[in-house]
Structures are given as C-alpha cells and as structure tokens.
PDB file of N, CA and C in Angstrom:
ATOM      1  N   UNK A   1       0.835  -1.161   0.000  1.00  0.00           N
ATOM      2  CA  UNK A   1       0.000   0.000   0.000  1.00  0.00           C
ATOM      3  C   UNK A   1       0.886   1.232   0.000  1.00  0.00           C
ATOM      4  N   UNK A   2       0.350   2.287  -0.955  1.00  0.00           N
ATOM      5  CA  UNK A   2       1.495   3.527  -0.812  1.00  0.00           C
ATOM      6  C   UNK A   2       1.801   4.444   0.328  1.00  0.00           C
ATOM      7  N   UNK A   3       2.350   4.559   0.798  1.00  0.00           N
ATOM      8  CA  UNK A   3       2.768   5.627   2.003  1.00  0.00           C
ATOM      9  C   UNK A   3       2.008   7.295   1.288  1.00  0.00           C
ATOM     10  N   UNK A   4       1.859   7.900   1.851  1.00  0.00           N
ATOM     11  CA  UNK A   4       1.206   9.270   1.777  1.00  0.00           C
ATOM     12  C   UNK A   4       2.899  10.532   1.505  1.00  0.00           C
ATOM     13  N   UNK A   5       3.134  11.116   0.823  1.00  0.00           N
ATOM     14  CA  UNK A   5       4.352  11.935   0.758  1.00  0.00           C
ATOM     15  C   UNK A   5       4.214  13.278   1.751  1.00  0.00           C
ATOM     16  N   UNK A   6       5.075  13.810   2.607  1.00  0.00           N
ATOM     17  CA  UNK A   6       5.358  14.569   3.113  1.00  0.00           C
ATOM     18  C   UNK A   6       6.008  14.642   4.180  1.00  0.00           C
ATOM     19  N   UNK A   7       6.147  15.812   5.066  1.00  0.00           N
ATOM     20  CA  UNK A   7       6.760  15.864   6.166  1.00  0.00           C
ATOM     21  C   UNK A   7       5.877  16.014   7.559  1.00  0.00           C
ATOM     22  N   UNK A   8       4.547  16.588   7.368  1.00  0.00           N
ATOM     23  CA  UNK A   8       3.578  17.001   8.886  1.00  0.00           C
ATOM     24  C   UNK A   8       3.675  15.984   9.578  1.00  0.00           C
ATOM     25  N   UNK A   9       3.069  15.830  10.067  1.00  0.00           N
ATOM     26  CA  UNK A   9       3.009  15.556  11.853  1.00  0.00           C
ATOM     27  C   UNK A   9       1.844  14.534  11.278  1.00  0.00           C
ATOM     28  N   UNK A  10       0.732  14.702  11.262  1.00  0.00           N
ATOM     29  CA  UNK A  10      -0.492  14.245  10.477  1.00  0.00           C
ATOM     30  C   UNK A  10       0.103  13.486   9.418  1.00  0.00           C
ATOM     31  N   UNK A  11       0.906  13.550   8.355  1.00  0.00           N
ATOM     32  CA  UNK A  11       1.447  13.020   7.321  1.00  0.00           C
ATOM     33  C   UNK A  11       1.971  11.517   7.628  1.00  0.00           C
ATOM     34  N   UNK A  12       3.130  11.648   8.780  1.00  0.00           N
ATOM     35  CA  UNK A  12       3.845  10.961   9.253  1.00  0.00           C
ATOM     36  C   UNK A  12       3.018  10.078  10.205  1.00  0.00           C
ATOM     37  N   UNK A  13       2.165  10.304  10.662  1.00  0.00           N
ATOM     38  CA  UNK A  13       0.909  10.016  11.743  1.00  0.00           C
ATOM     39  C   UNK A  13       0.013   8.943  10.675  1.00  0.00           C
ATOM     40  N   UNK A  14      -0.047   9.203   9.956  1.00  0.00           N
ATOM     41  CA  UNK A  14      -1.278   8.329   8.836  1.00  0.00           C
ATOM     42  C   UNK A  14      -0.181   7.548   8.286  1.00  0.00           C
ATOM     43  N   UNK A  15       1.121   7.251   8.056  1.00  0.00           N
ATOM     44  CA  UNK A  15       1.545   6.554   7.574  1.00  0.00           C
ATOM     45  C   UNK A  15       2.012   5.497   8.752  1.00  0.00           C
ATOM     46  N   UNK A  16       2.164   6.226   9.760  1.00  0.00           N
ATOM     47  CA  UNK A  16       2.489   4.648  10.816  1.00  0.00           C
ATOM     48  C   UNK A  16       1.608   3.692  10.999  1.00  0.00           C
ATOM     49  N   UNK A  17       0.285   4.402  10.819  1.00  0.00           N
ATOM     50  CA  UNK A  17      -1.157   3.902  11.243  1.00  0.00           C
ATOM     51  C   UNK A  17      -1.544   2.977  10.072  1.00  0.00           C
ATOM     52  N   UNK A  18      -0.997   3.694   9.135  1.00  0.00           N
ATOM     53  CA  UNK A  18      -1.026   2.316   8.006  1.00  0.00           C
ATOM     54  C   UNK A  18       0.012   1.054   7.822  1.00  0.00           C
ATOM     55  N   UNK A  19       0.946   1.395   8.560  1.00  0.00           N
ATOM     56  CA  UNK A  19       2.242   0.210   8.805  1.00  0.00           C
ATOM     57  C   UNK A  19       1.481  -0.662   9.473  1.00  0.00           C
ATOM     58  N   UNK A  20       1.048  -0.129  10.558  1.00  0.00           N
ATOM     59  CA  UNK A  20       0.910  -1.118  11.890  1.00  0.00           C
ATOM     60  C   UNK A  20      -0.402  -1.605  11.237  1.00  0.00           C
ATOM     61  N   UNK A  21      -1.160  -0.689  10.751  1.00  0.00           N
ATOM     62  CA  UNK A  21      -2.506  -1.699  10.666  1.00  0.00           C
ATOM     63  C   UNK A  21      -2.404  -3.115   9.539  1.00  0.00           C
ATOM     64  N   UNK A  22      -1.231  -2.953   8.770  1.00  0.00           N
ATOM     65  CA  UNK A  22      -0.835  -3.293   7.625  1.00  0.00           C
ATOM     66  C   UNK A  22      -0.398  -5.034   8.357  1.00  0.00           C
ATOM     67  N   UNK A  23       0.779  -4.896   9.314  1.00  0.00           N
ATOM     68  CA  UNK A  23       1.193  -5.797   9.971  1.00  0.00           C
ATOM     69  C   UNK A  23       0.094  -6.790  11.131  1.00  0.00           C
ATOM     70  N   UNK A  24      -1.100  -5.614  11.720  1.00  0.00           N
ATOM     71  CA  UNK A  24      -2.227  -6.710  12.898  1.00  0.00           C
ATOM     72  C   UNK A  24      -2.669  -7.421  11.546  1.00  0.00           C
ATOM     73  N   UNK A  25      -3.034  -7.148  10.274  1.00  0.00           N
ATOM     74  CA  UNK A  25      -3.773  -7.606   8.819  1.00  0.00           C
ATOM     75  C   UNK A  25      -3.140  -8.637   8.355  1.00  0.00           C
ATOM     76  N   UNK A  26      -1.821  -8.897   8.294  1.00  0.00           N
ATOM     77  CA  UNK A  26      -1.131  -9.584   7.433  1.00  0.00           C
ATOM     78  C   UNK A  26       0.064  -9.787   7.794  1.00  0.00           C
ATOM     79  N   UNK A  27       0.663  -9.851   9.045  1.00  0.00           N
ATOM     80  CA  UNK A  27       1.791  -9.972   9.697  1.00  0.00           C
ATOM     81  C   UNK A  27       3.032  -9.517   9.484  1.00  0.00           C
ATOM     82  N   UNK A  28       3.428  -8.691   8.605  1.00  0.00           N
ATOM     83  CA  UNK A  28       4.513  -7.985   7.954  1.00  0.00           C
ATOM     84  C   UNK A  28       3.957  -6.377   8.138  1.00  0.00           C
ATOM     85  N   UNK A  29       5.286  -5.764   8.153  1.00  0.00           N
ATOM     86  CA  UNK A  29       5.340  -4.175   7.631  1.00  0.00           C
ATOM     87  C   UNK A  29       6.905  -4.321   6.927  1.00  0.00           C
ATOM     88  N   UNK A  30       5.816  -3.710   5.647  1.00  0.00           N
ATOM     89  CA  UNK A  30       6.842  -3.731   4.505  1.00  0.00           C
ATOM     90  C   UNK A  30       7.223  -4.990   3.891  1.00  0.00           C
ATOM     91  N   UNK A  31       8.900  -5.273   4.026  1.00  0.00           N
ATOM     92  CA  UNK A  31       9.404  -6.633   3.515  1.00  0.00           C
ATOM     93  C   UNK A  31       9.685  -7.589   5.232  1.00  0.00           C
ATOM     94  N   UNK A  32       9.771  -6.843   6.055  1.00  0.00           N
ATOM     95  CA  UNK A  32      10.129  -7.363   7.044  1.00  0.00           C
ATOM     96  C   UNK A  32       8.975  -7.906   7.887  1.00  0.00           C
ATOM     97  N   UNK A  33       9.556  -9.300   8.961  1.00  0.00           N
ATOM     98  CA  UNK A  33       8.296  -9.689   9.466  1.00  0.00           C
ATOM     99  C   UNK A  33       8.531 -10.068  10.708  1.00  0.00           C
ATOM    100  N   UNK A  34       8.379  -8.785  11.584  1.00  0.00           N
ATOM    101  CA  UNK A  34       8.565  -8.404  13.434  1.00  0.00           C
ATOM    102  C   UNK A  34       8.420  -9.655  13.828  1.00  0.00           C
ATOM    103  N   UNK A  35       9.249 -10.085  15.256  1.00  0.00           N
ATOM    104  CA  UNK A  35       8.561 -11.110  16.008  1.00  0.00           C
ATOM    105  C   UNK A  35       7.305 -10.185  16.975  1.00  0.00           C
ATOM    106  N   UNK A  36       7.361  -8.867  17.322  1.00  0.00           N
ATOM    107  CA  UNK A  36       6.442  -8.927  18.113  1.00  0.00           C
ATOM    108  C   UNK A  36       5.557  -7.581  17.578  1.00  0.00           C
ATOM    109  N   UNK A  37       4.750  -7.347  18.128  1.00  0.00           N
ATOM    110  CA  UNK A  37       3.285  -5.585  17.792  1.00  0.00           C
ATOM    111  C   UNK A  37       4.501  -4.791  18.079  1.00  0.00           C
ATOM    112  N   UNK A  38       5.281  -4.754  18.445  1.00  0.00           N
ATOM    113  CA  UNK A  38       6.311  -3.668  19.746  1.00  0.00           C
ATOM    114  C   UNK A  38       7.203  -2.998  18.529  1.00  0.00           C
ATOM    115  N   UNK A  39       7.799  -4.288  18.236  1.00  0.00           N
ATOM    116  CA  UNK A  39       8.910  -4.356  17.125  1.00  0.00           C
ATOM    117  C   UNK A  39       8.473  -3.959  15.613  1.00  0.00           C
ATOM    118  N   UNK A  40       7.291  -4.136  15.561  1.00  0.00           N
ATOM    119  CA  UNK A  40       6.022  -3.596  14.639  1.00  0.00           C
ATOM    120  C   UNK A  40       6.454  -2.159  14.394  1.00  0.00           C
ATOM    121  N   UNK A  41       5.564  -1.488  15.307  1.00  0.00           N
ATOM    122  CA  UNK A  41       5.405  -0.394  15.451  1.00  0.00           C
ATOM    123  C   UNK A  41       6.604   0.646  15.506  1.00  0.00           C
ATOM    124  N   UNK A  42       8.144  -0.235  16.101  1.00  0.00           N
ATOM    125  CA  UNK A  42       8.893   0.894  16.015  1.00  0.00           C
ATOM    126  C   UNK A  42       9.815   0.393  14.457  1.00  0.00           C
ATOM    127  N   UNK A  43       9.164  -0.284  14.079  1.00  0.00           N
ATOM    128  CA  UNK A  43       9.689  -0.734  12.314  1.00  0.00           C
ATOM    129  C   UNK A  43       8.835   0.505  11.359  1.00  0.00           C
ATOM    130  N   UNK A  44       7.923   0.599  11.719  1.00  0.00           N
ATOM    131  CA  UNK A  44       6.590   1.414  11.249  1.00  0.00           C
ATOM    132  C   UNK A  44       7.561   2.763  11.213  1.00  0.00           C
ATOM    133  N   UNK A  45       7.469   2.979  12.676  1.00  0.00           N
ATOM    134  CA  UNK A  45       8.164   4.822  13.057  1.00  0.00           C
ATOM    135  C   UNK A  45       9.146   4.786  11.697  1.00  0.00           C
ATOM    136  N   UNK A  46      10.022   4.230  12.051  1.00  0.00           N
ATOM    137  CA  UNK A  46      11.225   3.888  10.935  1.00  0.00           C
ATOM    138  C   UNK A  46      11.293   4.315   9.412  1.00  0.00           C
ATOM    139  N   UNK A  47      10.162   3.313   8.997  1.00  0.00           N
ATOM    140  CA  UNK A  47       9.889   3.605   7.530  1.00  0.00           C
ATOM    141  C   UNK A  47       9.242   4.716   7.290  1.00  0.00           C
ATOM    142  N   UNK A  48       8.210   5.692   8.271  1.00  0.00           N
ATOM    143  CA  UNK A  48       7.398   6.447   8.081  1.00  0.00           C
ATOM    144  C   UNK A  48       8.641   7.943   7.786  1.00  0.00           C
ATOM    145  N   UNK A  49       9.416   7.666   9.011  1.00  0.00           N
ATOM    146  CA  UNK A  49      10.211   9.046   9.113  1.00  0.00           C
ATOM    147  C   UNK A  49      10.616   8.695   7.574  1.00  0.00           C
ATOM    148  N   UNK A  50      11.430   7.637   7.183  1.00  0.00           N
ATOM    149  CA  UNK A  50      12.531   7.443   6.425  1.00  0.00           C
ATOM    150  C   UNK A  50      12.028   8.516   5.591  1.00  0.00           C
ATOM    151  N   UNK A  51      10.548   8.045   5.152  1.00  0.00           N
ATOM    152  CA  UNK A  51       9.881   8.453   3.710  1.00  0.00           C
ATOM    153  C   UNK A  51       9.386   9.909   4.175  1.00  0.00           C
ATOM    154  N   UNK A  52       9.500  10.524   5.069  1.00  0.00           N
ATOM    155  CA  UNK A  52       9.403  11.888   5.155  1.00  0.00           C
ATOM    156  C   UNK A  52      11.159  12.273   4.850  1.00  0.00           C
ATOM    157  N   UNK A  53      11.823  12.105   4.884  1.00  0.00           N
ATOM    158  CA  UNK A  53      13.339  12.664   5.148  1.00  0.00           C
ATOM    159  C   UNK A  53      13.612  13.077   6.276  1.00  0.00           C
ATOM    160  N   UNK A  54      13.142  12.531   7.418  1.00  0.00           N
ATOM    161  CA  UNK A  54      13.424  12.989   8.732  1.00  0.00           C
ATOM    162  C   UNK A  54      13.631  11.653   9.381  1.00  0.00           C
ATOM    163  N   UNK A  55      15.002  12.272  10.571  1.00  0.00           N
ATOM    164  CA  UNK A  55      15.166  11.466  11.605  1.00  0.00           C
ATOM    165  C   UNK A  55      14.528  11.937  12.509  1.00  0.00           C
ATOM    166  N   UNK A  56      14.537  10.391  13.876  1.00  0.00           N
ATOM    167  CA  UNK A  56      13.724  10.868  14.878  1.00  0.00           C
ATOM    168  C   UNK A  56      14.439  11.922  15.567  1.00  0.00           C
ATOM    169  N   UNK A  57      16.563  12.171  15.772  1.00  0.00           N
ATOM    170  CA  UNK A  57      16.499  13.484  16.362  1.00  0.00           C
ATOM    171  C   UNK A  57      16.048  14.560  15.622  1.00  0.00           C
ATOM    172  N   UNK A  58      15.600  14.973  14.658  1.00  0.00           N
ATOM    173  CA  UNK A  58      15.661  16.124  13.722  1.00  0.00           C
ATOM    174  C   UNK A  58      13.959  16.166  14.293  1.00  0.00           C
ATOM    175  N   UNK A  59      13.106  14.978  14.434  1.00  0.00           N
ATOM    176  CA  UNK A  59      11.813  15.040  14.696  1.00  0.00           C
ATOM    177  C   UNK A  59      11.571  15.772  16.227  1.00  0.00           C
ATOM    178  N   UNK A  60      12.351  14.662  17.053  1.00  0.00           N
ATOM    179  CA  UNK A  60      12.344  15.301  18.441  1.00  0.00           C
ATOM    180  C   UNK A  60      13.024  17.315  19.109  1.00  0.00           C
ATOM    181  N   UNK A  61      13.814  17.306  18.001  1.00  0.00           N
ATOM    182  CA  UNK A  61      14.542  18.815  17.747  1.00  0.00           C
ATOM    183  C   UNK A  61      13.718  19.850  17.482  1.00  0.00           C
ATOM    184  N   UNK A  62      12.834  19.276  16.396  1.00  0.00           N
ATOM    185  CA  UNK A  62      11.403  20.539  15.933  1.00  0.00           C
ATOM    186  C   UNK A  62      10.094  20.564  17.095  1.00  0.00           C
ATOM    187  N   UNK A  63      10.356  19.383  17.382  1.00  0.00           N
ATOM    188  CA  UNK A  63       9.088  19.765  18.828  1.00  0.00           C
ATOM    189  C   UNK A  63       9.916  20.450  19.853  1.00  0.00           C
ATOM    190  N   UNK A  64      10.755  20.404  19.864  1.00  0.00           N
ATOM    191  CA  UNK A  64      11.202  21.013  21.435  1.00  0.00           C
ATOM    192  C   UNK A  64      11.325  22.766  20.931  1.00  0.00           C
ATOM    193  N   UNK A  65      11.720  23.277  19.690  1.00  0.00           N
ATOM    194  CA  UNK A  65      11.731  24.252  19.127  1.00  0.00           C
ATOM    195  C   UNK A  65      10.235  25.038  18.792  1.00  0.00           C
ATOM    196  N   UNK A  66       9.539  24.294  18.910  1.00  0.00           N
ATOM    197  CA  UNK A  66       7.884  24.582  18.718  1.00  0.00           C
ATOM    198  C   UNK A  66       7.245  25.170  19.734  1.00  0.00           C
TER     199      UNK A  66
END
C-alpha cells in the first residue's frame, strides 16, 4: 500500500497507522516480518520518518523548538 508523501506531523501520523494496521492484517510491515506488535510499530516509526526525510532526532529537535 502507498505511504502518503510529506513531512507534517499528520502526514507521518497516517503513515504509521497504516504500517501497523498493515502488519495486525497480514503480519509484515513492509518486507520485514517483526517477532512482536512492539517491534512492529517501532519498524513502522522507521519507515514512516525514512519516507518523510526525517530522523527521529531532527523530529524530536522541531518539537522542542515549537
């Protein structure tokens, strides 16, 4: 399923939500296949930032600047 393009908050937010829901559906996110929901979800964070061009410090940097 395609990831959504951008950088928001909301952007990045709808694309984890589609990882994870992607993986409770069909046991994978992406090519990879978590042993656990945990490992899921921070596989999810992962790919979501990737495809924004942001890391999580650059993520955690703009909230504290906000």
């Amino acid at each position: 399923m395609p990831l959504k393009e951008g950088k928001s908050r909301k952007t990045i937010s709808s694309n984890i939500k589609k990882l994870v829901h992607e993986y409770d559906e069909q046991g994978h996110v992406a090519n990879s296949r978590p042993a656990s929901r945990k490992r899921a979800v921070k596989q999810a964070v992962a790919i979501a930032l990737n495809k924004a061009g942001v890391s999580r410090r650059q993520k955690a940097a703009r909230r504290k600047s906000h």
